[in-house]
Protein backbone atom coordinates (compact mmCIF):
# COMPACT_ATOMS: atom_id res chain seq x y z
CA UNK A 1 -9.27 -23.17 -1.15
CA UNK A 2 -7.39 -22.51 -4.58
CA UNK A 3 -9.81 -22.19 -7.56
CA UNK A 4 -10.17 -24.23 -10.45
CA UNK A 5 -6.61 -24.17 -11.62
CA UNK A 6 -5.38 -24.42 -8.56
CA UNK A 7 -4.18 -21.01 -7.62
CA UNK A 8 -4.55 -19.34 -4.49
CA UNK A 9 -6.67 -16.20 -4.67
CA UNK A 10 -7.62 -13.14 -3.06
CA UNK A 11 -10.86 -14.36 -2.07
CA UNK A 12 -8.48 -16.85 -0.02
CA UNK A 13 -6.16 -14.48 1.28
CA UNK A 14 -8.96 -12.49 2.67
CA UNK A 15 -11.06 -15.19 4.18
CA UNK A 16 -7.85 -16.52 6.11
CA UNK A 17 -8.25 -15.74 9.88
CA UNK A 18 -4.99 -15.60 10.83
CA UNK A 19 -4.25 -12.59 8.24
CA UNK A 20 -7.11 -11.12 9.82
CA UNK A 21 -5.83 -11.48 13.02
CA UNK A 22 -2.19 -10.09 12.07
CA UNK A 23 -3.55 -7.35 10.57
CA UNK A 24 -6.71 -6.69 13.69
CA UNK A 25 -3.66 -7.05 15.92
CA UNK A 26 -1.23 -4.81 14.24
CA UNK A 27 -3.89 -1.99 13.65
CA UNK A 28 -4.72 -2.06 17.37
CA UNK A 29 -0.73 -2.07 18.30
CA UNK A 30 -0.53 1.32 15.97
CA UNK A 31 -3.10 2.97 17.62
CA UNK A 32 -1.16 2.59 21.09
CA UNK A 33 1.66 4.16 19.33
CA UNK A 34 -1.02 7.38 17.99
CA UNK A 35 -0.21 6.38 14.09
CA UNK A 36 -2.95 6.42 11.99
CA UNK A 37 -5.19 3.16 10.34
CA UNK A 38 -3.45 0.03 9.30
CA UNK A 39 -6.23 -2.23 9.51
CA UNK A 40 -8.55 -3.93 7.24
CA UNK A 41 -10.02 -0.61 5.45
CA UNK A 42 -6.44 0.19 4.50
CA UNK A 43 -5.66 -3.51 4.02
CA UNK A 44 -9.15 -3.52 1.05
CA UNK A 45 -8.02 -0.44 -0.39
CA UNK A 46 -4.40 -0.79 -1.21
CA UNK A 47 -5.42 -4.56 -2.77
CA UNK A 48 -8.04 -2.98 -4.96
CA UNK A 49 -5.32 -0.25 -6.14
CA UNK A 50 -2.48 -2.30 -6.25
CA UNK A 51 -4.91 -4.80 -8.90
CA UNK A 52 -6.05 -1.79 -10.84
CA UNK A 53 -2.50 -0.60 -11.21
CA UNK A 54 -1.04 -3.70 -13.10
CA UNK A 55 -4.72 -4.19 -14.99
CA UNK A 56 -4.54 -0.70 -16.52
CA UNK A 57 -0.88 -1.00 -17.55
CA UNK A 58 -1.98 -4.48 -19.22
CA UNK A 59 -0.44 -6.85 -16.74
CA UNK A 60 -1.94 -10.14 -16.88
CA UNK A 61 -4.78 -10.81 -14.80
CA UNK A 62 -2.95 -13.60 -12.70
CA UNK A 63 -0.15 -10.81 -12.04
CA UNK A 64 -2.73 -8.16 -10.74
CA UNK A 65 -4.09 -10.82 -8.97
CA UNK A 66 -0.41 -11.51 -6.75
CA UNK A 67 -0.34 -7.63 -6.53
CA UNK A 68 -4.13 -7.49 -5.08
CA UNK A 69 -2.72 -10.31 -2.73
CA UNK A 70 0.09 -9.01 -1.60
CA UNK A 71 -1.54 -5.22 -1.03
CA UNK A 72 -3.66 -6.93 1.21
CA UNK A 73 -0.92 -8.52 3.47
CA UNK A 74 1.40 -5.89 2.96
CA UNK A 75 0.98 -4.87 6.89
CA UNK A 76 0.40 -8.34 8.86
CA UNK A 77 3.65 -7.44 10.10
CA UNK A 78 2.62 -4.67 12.27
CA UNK A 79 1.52 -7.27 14.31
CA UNK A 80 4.83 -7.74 15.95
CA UNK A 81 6.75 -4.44 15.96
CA UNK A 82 6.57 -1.48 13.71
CA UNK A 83 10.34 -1.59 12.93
CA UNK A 84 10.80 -3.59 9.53
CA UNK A 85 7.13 -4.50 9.46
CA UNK A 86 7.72 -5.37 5.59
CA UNK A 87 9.98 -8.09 6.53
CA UNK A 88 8.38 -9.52 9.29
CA UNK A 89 4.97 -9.18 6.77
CA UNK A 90 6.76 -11.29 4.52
CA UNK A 91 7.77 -14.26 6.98
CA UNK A 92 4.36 -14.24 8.49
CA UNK A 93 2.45 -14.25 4.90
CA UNK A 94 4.70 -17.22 3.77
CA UNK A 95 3.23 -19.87 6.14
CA UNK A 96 0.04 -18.65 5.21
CA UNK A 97 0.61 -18.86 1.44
CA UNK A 98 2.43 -22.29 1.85
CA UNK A 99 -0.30 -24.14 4.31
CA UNK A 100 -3.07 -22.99 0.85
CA UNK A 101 -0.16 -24.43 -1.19
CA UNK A 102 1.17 -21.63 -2.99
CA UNK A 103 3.41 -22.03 -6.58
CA UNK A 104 6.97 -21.30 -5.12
CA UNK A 105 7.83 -18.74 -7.83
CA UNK A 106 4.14 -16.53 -6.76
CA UNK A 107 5.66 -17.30 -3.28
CA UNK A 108 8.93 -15.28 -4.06
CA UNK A 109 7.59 -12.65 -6.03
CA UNK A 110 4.89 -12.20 -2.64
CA UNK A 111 7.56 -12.21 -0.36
CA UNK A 112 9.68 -10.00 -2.35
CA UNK A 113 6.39 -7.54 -2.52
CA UNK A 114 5.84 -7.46 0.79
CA UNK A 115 9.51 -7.13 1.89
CA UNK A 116 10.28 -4.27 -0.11
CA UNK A 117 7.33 -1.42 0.12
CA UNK A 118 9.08 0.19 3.21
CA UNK A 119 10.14 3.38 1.83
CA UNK A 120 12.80 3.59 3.89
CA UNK A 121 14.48 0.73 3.13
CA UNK A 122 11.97 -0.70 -0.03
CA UNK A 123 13.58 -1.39 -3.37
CA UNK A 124 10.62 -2.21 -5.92
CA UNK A 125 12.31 -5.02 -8.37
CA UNK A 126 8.90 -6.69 -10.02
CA UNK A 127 6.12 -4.98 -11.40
CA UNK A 128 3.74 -6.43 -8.15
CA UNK A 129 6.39 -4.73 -5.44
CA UNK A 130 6.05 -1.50 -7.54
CA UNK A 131 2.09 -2.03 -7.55
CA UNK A 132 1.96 -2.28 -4.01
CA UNK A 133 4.28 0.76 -3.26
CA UNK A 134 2.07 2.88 -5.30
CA UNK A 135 -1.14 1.62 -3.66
CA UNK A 136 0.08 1.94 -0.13
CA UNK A 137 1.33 5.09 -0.30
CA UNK A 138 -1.69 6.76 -2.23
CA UNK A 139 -3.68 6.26 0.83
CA UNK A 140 -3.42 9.71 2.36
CA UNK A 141 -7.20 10.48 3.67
CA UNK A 142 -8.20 12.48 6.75
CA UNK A 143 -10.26 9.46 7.76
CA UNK A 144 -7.02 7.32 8.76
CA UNK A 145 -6.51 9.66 11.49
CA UNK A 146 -7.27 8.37 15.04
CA UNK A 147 -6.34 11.01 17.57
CA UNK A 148 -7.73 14.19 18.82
CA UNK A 149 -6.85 16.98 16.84
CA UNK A 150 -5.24 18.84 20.16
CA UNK A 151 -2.77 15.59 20.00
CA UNK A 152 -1.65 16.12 16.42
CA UNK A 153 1.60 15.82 14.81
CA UNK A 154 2.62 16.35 11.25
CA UNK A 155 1.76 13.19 10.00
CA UNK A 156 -1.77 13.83 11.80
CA UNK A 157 -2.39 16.99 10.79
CA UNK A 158 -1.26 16.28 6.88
CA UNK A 159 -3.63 13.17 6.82
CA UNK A 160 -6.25 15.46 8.30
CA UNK A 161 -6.39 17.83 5.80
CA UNK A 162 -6.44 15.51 3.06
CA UNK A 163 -10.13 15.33 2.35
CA UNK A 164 -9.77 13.21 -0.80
CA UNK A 165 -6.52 11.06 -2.46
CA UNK A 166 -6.87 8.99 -6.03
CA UNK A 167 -4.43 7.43 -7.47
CA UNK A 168 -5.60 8.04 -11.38
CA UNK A 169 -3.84 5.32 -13.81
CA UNK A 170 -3.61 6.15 -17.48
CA UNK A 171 -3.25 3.05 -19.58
CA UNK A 172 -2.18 5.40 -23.00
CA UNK A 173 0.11 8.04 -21.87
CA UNK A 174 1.36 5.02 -18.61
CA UNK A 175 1.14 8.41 -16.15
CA UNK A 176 0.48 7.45 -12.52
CA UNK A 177 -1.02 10.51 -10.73
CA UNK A 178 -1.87 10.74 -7.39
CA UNK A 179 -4.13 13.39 -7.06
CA UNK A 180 -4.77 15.33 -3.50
CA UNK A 181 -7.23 17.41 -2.04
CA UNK A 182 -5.58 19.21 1.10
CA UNK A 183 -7.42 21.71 3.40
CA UNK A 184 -4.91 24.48 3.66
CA UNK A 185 -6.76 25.64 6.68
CA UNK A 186 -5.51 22.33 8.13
CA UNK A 187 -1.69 21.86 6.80
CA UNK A 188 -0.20 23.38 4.51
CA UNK A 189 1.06 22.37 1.36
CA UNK A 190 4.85 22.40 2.04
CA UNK A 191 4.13 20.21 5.44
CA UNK A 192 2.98 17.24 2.24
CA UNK A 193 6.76 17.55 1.17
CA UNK A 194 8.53 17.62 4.47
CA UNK A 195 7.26 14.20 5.86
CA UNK A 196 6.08 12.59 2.59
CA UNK A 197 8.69 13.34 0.36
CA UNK A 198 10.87 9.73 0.44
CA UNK A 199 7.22 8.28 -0.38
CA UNK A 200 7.19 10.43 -3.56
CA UNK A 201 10.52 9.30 -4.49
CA UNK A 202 9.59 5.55 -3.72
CA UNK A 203 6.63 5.98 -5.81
CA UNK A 204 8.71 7.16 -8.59
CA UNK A 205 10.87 4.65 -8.67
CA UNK A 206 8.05 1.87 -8.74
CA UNK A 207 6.52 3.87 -11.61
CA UNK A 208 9.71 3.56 -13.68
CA UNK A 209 9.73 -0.49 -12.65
CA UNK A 210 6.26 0.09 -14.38
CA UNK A 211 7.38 1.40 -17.14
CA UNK A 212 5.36 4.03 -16.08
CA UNK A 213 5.92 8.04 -15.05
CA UNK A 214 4.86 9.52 -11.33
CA UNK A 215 2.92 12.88 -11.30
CA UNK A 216 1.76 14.33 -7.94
CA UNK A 217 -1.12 17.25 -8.28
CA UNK A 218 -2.00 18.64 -5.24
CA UNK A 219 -5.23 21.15 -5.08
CA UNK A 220 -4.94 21.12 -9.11
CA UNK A 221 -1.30 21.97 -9.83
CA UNK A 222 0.86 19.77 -10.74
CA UNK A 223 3.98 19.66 -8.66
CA UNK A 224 5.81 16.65 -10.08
């Protein structure tokens, strides 16, 4: 149900069975495929840092709100096919938002959200799509990982040695850092780069829509 004044929530959006469905069904279609989580741990986390994001660079609360929202659907589209999962996320999440009768104009600026935080094909154009890009791709953590190690690939292997990821917002100097902790035992630095690096340049670009700057430290040095 909306709240007082009549806008949909969070609370709603993650109470709503069918978004828990998509996004049960599109974690369990990932792990047939051997990627790592996409489910309702990843789902919690990017809302909570997408929110935190736009609250820290003094976004309104409604607006952190939409971005908490939209974090949390940003993968019901998994559900279907991996291939432009934003899109698909976006279709899906608009009969939710319409049947708790959404605003049209929080409706676009969801669907636009959702639709864009691909990095291969995302272009963040409001200050919630940028939110969400950050979020999302902050969540590098050994616990997303879901196969054996003898069955790792890169991606495995540089989530596995991750052992902690924050994304550290600083309202004054409007630096976004994402701060990781990798086991070089594990992966090596330089693996990061080589399959991460179009998420770094994403994530730069969503800082800018921020009016914000990217930094990436890695083990304590500062490599952007």
């Amino acid at each position: 149900m909306p709240d007082a004044q009549g806008l949909v929530t969070l609370d709603d959006i993650q109470s709503d069975q069918a978004v828990i469905a998509f996004l049960e069904m599109g974690n369990a279609y990932l792990g047939t495929l051997g990627y790592t989580e996409h489910g309702l741990r990843h789902a919690n986390l990017t809302a909570s840092i997408a929110g935190n994001i736009m609250r820290r660079l003094g976004h309104t609360d409604r607006d952190a709100e939409l971005a908490s929202m939209a974090g949390f659907m940003h993968d019901i589209g998994n559900c279907i096919s991996r291939e432009s999962h934003g899109v698909t996320a976006a279709l899906l999440a608009k009969d939710v938002l319409m049947r708790h009768g959404i605003d049209a104009r929080e409706l676009a600026i969801l669907m636009n959200a959702l639709g864009n935080h691909e990095e291969e094909t995302g272009v963040p154009a409001t200050p919630v799509a940028a939110a969400v890009i950050m979020a999302d791709k902050a969540d590098v953590h050994h616990t997303r990982v879901r196969v054996e190690p003898l069955q790792f690939d890169i991606h495995d292997r540089v989530n596995y040695a991750a052992k902690r990821s924050f994304l550290r917002v600083d309202s004054d100097s409007r630096v976004i850092t994402l701060e990781i902790d990798i086991d070089t035992g594990v992966s090596q630095v330089m693996e990061y780069f080589e399959i991460f690096l179009s998420r770094m340049q994403i994530c730069r670009k969503a800082a800018g829509v921020l009016d914000a700057t990217f930094s990436l430290v890695i083990n304590g040095t500062r490599l952007l």
